[in-house]
Protein backbone atom coordinates (compact mmCIF):
# COMPACT_ATOMS: atom_id res chain seq x y z
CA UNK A 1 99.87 105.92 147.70
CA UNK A 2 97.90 108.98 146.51
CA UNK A 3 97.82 111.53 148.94
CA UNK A 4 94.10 111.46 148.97
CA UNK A 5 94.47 107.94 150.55
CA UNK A 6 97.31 108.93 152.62
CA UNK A 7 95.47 111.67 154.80
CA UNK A 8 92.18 109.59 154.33
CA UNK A 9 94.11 106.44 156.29
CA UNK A 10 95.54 109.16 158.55
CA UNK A 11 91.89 110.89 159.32
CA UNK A 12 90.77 107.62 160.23
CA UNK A 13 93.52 106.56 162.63
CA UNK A 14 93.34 110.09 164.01
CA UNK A 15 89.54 109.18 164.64
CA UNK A 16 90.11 106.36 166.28
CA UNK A 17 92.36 107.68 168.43
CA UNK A 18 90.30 110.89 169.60
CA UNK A 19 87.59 108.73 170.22
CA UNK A 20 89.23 106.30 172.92
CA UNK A 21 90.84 109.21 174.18
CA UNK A 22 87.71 110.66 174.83
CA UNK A 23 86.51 107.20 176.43
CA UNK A 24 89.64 106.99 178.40
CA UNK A 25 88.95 110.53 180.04
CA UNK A 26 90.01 113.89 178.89
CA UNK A 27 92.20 116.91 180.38
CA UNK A 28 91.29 120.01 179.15
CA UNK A 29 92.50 123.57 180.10
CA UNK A 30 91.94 126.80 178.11
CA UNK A 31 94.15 128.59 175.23
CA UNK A 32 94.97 132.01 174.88
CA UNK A 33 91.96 133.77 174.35
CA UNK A 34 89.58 131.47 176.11
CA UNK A 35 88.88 128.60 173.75
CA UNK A 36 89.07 125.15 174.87
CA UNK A 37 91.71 122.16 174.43
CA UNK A 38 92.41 118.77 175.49
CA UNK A 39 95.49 116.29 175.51
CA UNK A 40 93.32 114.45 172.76
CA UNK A 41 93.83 117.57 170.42
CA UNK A 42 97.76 117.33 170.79
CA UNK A 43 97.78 113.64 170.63
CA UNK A 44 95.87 113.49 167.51
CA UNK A 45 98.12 116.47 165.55
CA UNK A 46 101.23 115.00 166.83
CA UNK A 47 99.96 111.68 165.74
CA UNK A 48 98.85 113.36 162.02
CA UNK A 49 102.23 115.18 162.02
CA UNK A 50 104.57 111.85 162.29
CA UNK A 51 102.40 109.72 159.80
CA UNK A 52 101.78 112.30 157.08
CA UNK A 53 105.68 114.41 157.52
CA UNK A 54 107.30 110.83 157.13
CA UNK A 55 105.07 109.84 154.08
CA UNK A 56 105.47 113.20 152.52
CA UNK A 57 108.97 115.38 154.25
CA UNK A 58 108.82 117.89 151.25
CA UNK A 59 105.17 119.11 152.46
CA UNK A 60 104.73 121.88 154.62
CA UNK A 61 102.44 121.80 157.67
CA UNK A 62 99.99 124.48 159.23
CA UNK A 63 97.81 122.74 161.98
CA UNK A 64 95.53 124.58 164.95
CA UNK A 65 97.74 122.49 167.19
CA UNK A 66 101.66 123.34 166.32
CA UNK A 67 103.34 126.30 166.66
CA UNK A 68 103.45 127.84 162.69
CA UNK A 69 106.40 127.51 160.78
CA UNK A 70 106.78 130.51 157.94
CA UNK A 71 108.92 127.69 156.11
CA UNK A 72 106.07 126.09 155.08
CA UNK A 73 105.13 129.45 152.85
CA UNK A 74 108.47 128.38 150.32
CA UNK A 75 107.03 124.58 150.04
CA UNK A 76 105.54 122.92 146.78
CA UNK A 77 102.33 121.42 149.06
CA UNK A 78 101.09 121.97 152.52
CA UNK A 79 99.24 119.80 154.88
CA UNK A 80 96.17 122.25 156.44
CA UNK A 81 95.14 119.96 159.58
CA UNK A 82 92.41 120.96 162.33
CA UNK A 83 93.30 117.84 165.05
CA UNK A 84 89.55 117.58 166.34
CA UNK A 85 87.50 120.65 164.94
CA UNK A 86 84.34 121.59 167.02
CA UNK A 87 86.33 120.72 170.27
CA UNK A 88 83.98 121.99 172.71
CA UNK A 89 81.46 119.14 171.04
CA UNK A 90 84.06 116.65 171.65
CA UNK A 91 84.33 117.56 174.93
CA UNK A 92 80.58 117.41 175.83
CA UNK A 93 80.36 114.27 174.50
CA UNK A 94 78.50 115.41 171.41
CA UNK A 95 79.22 113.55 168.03
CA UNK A 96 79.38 116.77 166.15
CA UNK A 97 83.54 117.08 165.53
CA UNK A 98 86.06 116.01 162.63
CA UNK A 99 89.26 115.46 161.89
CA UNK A 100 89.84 117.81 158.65
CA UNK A 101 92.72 117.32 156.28
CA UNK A 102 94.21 119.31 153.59
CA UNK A 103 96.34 119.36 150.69
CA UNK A 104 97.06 122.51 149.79
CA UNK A 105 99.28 123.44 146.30
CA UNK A 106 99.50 127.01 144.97
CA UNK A 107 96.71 128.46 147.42
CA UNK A 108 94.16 125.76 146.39
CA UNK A 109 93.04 122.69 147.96
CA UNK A 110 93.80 119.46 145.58
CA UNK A 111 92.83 116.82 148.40
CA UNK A 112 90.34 116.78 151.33
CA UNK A 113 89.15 114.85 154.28
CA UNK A 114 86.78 115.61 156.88
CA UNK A 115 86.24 112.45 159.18
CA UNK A 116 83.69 112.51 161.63
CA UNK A 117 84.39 109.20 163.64
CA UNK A 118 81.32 109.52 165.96
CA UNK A 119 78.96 109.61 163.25
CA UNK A 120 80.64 107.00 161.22
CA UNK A 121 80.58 109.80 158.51
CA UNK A 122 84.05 110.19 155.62
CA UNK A 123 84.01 113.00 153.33
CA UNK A 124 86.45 113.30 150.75
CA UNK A 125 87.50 114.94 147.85
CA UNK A 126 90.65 115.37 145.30
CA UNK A 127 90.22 118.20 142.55
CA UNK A 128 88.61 117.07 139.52
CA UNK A 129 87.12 113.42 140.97
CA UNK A 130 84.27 115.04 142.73
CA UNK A 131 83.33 114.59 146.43
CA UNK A 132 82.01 111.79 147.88
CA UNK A 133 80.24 110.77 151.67
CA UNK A 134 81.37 107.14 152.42
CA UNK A 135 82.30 106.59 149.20
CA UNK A 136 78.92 107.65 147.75
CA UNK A 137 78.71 111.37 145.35
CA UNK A 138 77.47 114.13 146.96
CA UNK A 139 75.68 117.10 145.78
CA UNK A 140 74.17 119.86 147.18
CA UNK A 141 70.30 120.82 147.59
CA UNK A 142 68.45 122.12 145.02
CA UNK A 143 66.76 124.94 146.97
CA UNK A 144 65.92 127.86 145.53
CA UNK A 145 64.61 130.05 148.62
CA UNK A 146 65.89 130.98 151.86
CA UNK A 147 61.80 130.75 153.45
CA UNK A 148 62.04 127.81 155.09
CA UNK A 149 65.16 126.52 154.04
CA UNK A 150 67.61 124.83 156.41
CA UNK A 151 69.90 126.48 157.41
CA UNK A 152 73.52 125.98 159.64
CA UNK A 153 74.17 129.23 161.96
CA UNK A 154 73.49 131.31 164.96
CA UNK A 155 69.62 131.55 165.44
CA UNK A 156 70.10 134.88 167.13
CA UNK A 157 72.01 136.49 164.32
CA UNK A 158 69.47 135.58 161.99
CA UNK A 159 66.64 136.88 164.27
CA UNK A 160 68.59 140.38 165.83
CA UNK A 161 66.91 143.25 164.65
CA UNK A 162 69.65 145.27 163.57
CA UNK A 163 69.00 143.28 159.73
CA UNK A 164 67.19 146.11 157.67
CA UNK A 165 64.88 143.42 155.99
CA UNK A 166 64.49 140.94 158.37
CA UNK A 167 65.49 137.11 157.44
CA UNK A 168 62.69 134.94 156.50
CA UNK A 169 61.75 132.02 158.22
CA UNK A 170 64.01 129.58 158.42
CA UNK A 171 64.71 126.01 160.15
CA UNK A 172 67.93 126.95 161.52
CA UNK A 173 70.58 124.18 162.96
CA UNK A 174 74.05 124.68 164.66
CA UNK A 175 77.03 121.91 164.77
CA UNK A 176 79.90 122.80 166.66
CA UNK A 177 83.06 121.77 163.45
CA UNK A 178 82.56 124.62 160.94
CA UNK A 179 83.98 121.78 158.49
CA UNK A 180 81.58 119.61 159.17
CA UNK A 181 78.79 122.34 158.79
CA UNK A 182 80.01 122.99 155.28
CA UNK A 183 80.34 119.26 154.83
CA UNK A 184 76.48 118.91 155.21
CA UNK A 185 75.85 121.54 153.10
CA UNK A 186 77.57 120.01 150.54
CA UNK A 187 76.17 116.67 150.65
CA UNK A 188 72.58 118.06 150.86
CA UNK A 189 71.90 117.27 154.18
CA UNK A 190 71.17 121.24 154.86
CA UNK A 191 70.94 124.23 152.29
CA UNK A 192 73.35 126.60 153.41
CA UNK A 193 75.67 127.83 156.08
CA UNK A 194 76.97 131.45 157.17
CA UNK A 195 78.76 132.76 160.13
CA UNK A 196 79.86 136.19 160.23
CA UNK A 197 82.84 135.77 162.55
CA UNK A 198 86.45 134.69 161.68
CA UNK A 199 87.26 131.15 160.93
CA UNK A 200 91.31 130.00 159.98
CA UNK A 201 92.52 127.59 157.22
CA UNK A 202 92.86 124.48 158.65
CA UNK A 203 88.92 124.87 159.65
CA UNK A 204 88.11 125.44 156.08
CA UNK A 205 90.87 124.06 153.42
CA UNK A 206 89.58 120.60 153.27
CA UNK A 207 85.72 120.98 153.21
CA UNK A 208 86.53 123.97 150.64
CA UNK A 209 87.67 121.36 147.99
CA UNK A 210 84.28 119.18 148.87
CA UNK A 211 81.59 122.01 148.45
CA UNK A 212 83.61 122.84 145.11
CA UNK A 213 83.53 119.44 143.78
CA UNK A 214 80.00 118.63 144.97
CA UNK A 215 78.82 121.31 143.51
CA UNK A 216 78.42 123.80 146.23
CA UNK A 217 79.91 127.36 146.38
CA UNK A 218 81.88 128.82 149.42
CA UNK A 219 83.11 132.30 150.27
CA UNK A 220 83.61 134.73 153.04
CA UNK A 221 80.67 136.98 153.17
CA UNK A 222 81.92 139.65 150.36
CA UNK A 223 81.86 137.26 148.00
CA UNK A 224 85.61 136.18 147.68
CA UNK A 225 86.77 132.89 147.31
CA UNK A 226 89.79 131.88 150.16
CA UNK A 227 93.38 131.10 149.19
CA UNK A 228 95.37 129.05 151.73
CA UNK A 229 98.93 128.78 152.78
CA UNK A 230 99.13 132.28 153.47
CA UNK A 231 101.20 134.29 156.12
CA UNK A 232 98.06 134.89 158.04
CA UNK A 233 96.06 132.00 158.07
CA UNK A 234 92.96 133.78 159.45
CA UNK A 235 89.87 134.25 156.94
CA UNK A 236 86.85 136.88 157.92
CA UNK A 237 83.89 134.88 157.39
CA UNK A 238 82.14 132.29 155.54
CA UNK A 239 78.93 131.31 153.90
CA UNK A 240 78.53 128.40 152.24
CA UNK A 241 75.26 127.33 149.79
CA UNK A 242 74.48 125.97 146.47
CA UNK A 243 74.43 127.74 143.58
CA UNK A 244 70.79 129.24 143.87
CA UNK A 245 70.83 130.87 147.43
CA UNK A 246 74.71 131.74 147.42
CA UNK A 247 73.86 135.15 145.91
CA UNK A 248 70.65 135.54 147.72
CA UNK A 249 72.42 135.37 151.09
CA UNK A 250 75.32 137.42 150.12
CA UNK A 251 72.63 140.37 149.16
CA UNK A 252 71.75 140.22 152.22
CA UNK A 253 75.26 140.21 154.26
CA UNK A 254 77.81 141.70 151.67
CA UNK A 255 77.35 145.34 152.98
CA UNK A 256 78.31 144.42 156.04
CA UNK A 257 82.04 145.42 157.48
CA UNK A 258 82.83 143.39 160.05
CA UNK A 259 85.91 144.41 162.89
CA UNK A 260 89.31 143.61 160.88
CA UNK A 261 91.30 141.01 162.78
């Protein structure tokens, strides 16, 4: 079994499982630092743990959900795993979380999942076959101008009036899973993403691989691409677009220094 249909049978049966979780009834309580969890979230990433460390023992593992392990720095490949990304969705009810999967091998991703069982939505990639949504290619929009395009983010960031030349209209959307976000860029759906606050690996390693292979180009708001499997897994920002408004968004948000974390 490749690994792309290893963590793609996994994301599914992880999917499954959040879902009747979710129907059974949820506990949730609060992390350090505020942000929300539930016993789904620990049941899916032990449940992703057991399946995918007993197919693959050599891998190393870096999931929101377990306690990090610096051994997984001196392994070959690494599994990148958010559980349920866009948790406070889940919670509410609201169909707008995935289960994201990585493969990560010298900094890279070379296989990617992001599952979004409520919407009945699978998007995949391995590096060099392209992306696909259910099986279908993906590509991104051909937009060329930010008036009017559609755009994933924080409506009031776009419309504070600290931005020397103000943002131009735009029909601007928010979904809770940052992967998913990018995933819809990706596939077309929407023509671009940003958010100007800190996002980790496992949020971003799998979708990463599908914007590349669709087509699409990601970064964090300087410009750089991300690397993965490093010692400090958190990344400072990230906007997302095809090729045409990728540079027009980052004139407008590269000067920017934002608070080092």
């Amino acid at each position: 079994m490749t690994d792309l249909d290893l963590i793609l049978t996994a994301a599914r049966e992880a999917g499954a499982l959040a879902l009747s979780a979710r129907g059974e009834g949820l506990k949730i309580w609060s992390k350090d630092g505020g942000s929300p969890v539930t016993d789904a979230d620990l049941a899916v990433d032990a449940l992703l743990k057991d399946r995918l460390g007993a197919a693959r023992p050599g891998y190393g593992w870096l999931s929101e959900e377990t306690a990090d392990d610096p051994a997984r720095l001196a392994t070959p490949r690494q599994f990148v795993v958010d559980p349920i990304d866009g948790t406070v969705a889940f919670i509410k009810g609201k169909p707008w979380f995935a289960v994201s999967i990585a493969v990560v091998e010298n900094g890279r991703p070379v296989a990617g999942v992001v599952h979004a069982p409520a919407l009945d939505e699978t998007y995949t990639a391995v590096a060099g076959g392209g992306a696909t949504l259910n099986g279908t290619a993906v590509s991104p929009s051909d937009t060329d101008d930010l008036e009017d395009a559609a755009m994933l983010g924080d409506a009031k960031m776009f419309a504070h009036p600290v931005w020397a030349e103000p943002w131009p209209p735009m029909r601007v959307e928010s979904r809770n899973s940052i992967a998913y976000r990018l995933c819809l860029v990706a596939a077309g759906a929407f023509d671009a993403a940003v958010a100007l606050s800190p996002k980790n690996e496992w949020d971003l390693a799998a979708a990463d691989l599908i914007c590349a292979e669709a087509g699409a180009v990601l970064t964090d708001h300087k410009g750089s691409a991300f690397a993965y499997n490093r010692a400090n897994p958190l990344l400072p920002s990230v906007v997302c677009a095809n090729r045409a408004l990728h540079p027009l968004i980052l004139s407008r948000v590269g000067h920017i220094d934002l608070p080092q974390r």
